[in-house]
C-alpha atoms as a PDB file:
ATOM      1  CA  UNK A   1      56.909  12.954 -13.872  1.00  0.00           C
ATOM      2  CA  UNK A   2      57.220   9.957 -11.955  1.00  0.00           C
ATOM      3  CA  UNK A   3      55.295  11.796  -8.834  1.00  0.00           C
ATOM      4  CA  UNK A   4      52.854  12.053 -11.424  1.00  0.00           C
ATOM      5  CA  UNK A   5      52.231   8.997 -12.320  1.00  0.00           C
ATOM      6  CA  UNK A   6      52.245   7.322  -9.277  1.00  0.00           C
ATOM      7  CA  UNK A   7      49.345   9.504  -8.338  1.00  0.00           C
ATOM      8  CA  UNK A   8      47.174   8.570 -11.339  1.00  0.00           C
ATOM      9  CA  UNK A   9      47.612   5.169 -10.465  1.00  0.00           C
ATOM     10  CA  UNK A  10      47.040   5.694  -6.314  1.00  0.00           C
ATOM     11  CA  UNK A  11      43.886   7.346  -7.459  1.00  0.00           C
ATOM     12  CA  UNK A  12      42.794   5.300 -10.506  1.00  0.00           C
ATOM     13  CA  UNK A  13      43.167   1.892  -8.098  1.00  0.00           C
ATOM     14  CA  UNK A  14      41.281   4.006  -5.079  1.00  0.00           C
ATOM     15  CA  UNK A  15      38.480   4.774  -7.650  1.00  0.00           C
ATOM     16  CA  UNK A  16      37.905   1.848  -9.750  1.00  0.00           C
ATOM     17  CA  UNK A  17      38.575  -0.300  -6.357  1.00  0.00           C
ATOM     18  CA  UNK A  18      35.947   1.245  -4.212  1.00  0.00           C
ATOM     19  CA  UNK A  19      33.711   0.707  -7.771  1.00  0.00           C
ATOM     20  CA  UNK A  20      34.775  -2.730  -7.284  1.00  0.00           C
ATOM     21  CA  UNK A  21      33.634  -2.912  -3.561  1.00  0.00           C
ATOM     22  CA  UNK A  22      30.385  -1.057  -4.023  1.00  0.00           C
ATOM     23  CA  UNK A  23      29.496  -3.698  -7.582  1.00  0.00           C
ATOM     24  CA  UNK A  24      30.438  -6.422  -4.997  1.00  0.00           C
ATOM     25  CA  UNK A  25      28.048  -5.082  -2.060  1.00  0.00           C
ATOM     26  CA  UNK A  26      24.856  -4.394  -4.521  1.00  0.00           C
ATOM     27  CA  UNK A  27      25.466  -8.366  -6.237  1.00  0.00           C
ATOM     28  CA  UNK A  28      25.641  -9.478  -2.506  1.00  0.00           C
ATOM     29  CA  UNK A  29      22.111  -7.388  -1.439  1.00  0.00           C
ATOM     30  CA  UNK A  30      20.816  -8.769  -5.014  1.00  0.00           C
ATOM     31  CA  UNK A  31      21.545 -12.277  -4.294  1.00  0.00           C
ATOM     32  CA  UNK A  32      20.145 -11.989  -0.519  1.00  0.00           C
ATOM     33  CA  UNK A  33      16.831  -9.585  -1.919  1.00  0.00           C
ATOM     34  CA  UNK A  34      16.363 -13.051  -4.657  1.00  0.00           C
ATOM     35  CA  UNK A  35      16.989 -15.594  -1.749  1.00  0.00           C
ATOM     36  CA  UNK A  36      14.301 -13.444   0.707  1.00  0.00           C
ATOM     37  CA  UNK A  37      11.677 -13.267  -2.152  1.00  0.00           C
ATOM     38  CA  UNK A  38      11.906 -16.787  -3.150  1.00  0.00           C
ATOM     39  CA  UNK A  39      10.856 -17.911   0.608  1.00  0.00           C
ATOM     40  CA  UNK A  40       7.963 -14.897   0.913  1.00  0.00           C
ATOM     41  CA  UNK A  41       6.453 -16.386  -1.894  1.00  0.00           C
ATOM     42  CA  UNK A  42       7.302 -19.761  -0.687  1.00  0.00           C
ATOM     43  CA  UNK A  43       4.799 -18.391   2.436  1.00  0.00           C
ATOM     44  CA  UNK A  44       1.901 -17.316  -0.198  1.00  0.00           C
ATOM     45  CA  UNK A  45       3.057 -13.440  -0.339  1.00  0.00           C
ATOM     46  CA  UNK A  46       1.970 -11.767  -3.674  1.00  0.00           C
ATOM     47  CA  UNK A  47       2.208  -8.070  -4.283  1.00  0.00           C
ATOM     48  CA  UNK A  48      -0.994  -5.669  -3.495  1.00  0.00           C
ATOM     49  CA  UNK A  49      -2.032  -3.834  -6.489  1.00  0.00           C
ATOM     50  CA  UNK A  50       1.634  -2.636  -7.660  1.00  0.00           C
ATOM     51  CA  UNK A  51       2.833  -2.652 -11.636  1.00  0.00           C
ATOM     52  CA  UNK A  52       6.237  -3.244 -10.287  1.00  0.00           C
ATOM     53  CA  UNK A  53       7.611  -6.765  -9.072  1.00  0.00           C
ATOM     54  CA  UNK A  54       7.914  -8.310  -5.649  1.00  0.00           C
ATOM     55  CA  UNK A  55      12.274  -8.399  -6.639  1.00  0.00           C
ATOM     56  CA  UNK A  56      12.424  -5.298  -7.753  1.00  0.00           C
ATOM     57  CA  UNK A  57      10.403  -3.718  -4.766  1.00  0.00           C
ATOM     58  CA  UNK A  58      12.228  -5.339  -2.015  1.00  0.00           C
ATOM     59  CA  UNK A  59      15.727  -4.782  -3.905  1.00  0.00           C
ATOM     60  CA  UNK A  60      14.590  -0.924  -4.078  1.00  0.00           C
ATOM     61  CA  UNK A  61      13.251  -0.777  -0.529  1.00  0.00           C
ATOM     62  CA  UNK A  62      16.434  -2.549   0.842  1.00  0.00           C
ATOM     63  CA  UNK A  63      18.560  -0.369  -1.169  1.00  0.00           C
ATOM     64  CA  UNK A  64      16.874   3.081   0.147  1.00  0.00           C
ATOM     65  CA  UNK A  65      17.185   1.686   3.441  1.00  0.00           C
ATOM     66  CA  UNK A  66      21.058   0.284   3.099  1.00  0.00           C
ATOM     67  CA  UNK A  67      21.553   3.692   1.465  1.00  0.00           C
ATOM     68  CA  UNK A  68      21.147   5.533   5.106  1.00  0.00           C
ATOM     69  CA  UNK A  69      21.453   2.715   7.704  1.00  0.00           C
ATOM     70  CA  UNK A  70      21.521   5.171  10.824  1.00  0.00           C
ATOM     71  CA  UNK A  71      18.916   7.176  10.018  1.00  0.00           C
ATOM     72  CA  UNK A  72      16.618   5.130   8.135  1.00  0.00           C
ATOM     73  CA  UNK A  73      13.898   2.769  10.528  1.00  0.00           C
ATOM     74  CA  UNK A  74      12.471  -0.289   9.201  1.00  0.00           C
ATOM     75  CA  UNK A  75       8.562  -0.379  10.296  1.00  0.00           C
ATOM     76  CA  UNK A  76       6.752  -3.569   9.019  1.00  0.00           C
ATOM     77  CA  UNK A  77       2.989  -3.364   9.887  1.00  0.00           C
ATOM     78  CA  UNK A  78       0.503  -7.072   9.561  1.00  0.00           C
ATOM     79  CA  UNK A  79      -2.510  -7.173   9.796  1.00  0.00           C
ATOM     80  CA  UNK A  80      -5.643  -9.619   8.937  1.00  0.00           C
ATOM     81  CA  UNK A  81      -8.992  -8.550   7.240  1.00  0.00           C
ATOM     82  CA  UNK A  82     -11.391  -9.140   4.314  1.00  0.00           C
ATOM     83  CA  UNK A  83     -11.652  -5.812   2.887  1.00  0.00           C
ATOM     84  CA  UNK A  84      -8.510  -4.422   0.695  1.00  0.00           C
ATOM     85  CA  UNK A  85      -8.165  -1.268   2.086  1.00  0.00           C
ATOM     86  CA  UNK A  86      -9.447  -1.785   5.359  1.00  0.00           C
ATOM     87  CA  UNK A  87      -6.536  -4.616   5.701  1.00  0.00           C
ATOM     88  CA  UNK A  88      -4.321  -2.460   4.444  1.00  0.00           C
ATOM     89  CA  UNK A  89      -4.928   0.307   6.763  1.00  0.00           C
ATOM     90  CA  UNK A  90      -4.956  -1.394   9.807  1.00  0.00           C
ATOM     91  CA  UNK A  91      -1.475  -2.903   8.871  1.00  0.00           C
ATOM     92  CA  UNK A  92       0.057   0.066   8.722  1.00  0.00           C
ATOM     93  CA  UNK A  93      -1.863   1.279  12.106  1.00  0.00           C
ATOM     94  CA  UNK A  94      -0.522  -1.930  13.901  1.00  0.00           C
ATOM     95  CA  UNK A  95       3.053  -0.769  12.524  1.00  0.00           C
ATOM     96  CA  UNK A  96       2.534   2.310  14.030  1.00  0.00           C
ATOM     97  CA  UNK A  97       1.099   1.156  17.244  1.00  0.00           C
ATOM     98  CA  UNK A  98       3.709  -1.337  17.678  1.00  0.00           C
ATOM     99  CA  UNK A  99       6.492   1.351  17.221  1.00  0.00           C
ATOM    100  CA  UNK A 100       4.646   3.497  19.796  1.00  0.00           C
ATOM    101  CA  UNK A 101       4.414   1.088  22.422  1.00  0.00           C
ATOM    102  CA  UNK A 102       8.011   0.170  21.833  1.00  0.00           C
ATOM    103  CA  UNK A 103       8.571   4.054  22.693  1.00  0.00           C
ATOM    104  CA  UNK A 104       6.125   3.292  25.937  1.00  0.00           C
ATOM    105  CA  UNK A 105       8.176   0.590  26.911  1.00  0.00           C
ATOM    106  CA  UNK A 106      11.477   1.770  26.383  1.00  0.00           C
ATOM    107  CA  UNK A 107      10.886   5.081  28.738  1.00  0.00           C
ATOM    108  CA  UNK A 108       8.100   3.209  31.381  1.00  0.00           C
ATOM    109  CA  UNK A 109      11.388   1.472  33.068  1.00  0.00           C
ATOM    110  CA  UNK A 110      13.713   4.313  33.068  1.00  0.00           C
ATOM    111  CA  UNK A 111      10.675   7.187  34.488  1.00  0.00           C
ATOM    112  CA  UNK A 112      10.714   6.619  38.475  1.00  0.00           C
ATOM    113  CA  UNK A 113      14.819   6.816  38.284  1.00  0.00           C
ATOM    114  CA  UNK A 114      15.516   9.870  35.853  1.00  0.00           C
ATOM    115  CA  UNK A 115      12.279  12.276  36.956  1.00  0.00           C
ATOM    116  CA  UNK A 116      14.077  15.477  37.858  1.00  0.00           C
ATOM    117  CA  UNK A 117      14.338  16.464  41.193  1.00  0.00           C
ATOM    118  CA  UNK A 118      10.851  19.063  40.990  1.00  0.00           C
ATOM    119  CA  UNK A 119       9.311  15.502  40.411  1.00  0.00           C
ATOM    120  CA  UNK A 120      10.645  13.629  43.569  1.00  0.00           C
ATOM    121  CA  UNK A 121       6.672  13.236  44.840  1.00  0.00           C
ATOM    122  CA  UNK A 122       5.298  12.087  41.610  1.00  0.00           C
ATOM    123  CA  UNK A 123       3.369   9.472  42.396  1.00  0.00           C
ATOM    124  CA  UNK A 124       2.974   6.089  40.186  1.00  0.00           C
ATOM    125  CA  UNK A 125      -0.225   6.989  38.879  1.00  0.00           C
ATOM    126  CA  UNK A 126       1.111  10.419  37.335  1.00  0.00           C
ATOM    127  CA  UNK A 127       4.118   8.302  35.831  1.00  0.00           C
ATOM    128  CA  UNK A 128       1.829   5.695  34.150  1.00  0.00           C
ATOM    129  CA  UNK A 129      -0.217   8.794  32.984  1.00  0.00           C
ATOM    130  CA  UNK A 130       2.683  10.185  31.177  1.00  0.00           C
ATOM    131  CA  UNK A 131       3.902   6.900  29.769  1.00  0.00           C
ATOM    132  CA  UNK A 132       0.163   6.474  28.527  1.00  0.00           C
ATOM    133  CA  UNK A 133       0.293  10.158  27.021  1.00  0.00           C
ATOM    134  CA  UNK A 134       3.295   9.530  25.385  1.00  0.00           C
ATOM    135  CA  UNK A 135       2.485   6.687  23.682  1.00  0.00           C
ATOM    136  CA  UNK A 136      -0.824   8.433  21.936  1.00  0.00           C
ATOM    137  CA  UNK A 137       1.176  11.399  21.307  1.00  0.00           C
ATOM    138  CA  UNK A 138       3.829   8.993  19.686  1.00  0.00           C
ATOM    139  CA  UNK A 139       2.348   7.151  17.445  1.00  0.00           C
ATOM    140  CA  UNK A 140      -0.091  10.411  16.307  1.00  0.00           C
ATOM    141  CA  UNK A 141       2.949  12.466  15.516  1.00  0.00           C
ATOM    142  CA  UNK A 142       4.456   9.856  13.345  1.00  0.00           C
ATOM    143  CA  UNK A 143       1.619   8.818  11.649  1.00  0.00           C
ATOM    144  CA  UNK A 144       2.297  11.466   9.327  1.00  0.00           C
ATOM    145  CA  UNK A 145       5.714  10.853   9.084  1.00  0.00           C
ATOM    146  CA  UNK A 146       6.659   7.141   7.936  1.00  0.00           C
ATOM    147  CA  UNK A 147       6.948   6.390   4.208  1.00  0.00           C
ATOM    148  CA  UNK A 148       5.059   3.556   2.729  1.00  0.00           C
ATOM    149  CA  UNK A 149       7.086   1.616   0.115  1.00  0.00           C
ATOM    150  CA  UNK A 150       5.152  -1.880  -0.625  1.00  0.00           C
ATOM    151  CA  UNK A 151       2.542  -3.888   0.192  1.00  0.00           C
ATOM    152  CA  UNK A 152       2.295  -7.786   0.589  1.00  0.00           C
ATOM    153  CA  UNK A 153      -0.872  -9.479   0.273  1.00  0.00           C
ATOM    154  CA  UNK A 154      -1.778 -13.669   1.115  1.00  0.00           C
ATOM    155  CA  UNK A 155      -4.884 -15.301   1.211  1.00  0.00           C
ATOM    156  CA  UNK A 156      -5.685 -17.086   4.955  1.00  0.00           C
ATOM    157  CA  UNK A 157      -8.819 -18.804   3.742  1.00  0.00           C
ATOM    158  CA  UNK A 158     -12.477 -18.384   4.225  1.00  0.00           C
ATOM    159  CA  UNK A 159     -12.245 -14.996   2.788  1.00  0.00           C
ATOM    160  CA  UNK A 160      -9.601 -13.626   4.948  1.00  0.00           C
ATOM    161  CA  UNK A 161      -6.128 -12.104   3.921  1.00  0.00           C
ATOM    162  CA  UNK A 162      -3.009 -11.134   5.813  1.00  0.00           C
ATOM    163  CA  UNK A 163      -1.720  -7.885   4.849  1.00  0.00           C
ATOM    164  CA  UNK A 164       2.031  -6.725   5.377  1.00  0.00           C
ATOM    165  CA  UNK A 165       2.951  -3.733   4.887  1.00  0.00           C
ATOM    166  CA  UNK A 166       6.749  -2.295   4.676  1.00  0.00           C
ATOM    167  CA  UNK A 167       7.433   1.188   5.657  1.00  0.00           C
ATOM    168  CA  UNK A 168      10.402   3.156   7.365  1.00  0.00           C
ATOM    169  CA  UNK A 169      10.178   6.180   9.527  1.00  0.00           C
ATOM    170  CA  UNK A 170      13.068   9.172   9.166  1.00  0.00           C
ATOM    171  CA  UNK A 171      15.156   8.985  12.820  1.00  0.00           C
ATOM    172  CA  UNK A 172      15.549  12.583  13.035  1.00  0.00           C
ATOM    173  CA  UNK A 173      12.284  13.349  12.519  1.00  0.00           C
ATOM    174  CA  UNK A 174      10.946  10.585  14.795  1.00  0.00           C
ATOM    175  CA  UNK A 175      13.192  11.823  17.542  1.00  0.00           C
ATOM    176  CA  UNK A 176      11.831  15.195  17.267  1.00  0.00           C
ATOM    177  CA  UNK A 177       7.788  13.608  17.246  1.00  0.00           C
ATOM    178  CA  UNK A 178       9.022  11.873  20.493  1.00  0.00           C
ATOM    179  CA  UNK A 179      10.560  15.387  21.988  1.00  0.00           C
ATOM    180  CA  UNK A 180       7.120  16.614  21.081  1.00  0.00           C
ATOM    181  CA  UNK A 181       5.296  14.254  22.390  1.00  0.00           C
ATOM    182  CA  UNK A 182       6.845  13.875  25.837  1.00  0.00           C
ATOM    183  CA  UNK A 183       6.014  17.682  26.114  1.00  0.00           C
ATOM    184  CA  UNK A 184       2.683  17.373  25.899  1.00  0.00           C
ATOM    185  CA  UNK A 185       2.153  13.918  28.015  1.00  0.00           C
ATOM    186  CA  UNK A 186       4.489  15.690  30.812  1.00  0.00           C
ATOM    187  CA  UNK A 187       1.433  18.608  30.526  1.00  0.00           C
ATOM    188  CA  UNK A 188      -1.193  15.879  30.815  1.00  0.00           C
ATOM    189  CA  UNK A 189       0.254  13.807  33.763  1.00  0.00           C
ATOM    190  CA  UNK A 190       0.599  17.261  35.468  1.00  0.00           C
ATOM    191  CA  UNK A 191       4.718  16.988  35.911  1.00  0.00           C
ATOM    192  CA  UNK A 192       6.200  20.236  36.525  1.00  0.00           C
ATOM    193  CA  UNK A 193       9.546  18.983  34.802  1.00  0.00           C
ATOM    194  CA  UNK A 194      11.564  16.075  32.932  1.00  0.00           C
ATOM    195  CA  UNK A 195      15.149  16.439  33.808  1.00  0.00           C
ATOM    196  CA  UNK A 196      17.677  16.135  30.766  1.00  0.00           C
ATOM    197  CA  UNK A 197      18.664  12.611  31.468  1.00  0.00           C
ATOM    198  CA  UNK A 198      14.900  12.171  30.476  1.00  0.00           C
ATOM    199  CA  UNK A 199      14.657  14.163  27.291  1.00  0.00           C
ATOM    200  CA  UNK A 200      18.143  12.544  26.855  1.00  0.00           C
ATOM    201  CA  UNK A 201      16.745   8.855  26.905  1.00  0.00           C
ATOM    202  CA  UNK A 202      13.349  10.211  24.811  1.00  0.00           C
ATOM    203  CA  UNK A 203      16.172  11.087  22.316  1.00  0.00           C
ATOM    204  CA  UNK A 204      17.612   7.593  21.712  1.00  0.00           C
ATOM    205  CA  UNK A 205      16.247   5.558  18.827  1.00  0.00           C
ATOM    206  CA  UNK A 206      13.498   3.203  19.375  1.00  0.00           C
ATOM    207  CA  UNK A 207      14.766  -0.541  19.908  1.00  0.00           C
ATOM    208  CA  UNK A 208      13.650  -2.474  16.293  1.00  0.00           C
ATOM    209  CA  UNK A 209      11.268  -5.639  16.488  1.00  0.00           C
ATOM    210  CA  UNK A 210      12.155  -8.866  17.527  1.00  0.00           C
END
């Protein structure tokens, strides 16, 4: 009986304790979501043609993201422009872009060292030709892939806005676009091969912004 009971209690304080943690943890990303709000309207941010609030989108968009931190890619995508949609549009292109060239970059150093051994005589032009590819074929494959959560609108004066625009992209998936994609620029640049240390590197998730 006593076993018992000490094993109610070892699992009542586990439970209600890691209740406690987790009410402590969402208060804490509450506080922080109210603090980061206050200052993007400080900056002249208003919400784009959304029902909901600027708090409760960010507090839902941080929680999704918070929710799967590994897996889950923060993509924020600005742009300037008169027209709504336009603006809008090319925000999320520029996020896009400016994940894609991060790809670019982030394989363009490593290329010349890790081409397999059928690729000893590629020259530099072939190299920059697959880089090039790549990038394209990046940021095509996961245009279809990142999820749009909110849009932040602020007026710039003489009729021009800035658009923001915060999305995340699935890791997986985007690992799998990039596979793809390095497939196809290899075809282009004419290499006969990428050796695994190459897909291996392709593989690794895209360094965030600045």
């Amino acid at each position: 009986m006593k076993k018992s009971f000490m094993y109610f209690m070892l699992v009542f304080a586990i439970l209600f304790g890691g209740v406690a943690s987790v009410g402590a943890q969402s208060k804490a990303l509450a506080k922080d979501v109210k603090k980061r709000v206050k200052e993007l309207k400080k900056e002249g941010w208003t919400m784009q043609a959304s029902t909901s609030t600027m708090d409760y989108a960010l507090l839902k968009y941080r929680t999704y993201m918070e929710e799967d931190e590994d897996n889950r890619i923060a993509i924020n995508g600005i742009a300037e422009g008169k027209n709504l949609k336009i603006g809008r549009e090319n925000a999320i292109m520029f996020g896009i872009s400016s994940y894609a060239g991060r790809a670019k970059a982030q394989i363009q150093g490593k290329l010349k060292g890790l081409l397999s051994a059928d690729n000893k005589e590629a020259t530099s032009e072939e190299t920059d030709r697959f880089a090039a590819a790549y990038e394209m074929g990046v940021a095509a494959k996961i245009g279809g892939l990142v999820k749009q959560h909110f849009v932040l609108v602020r007026d710039m004066g003489n009729g021009k806005k800035e658009f923001n625009v915060f999305m995340s992209l699935d890791e997986s998936k985007a690992r799998k676009a990039r596979e793809e994609a390095a497939e196809t620029a290899r075809q282009k640049a004419g290499l006969a091969d990428l050796s695994q240390d190459v897909k291996d590197f392709i593989g690794e998730p895209i360094e965030p912004e600045e």
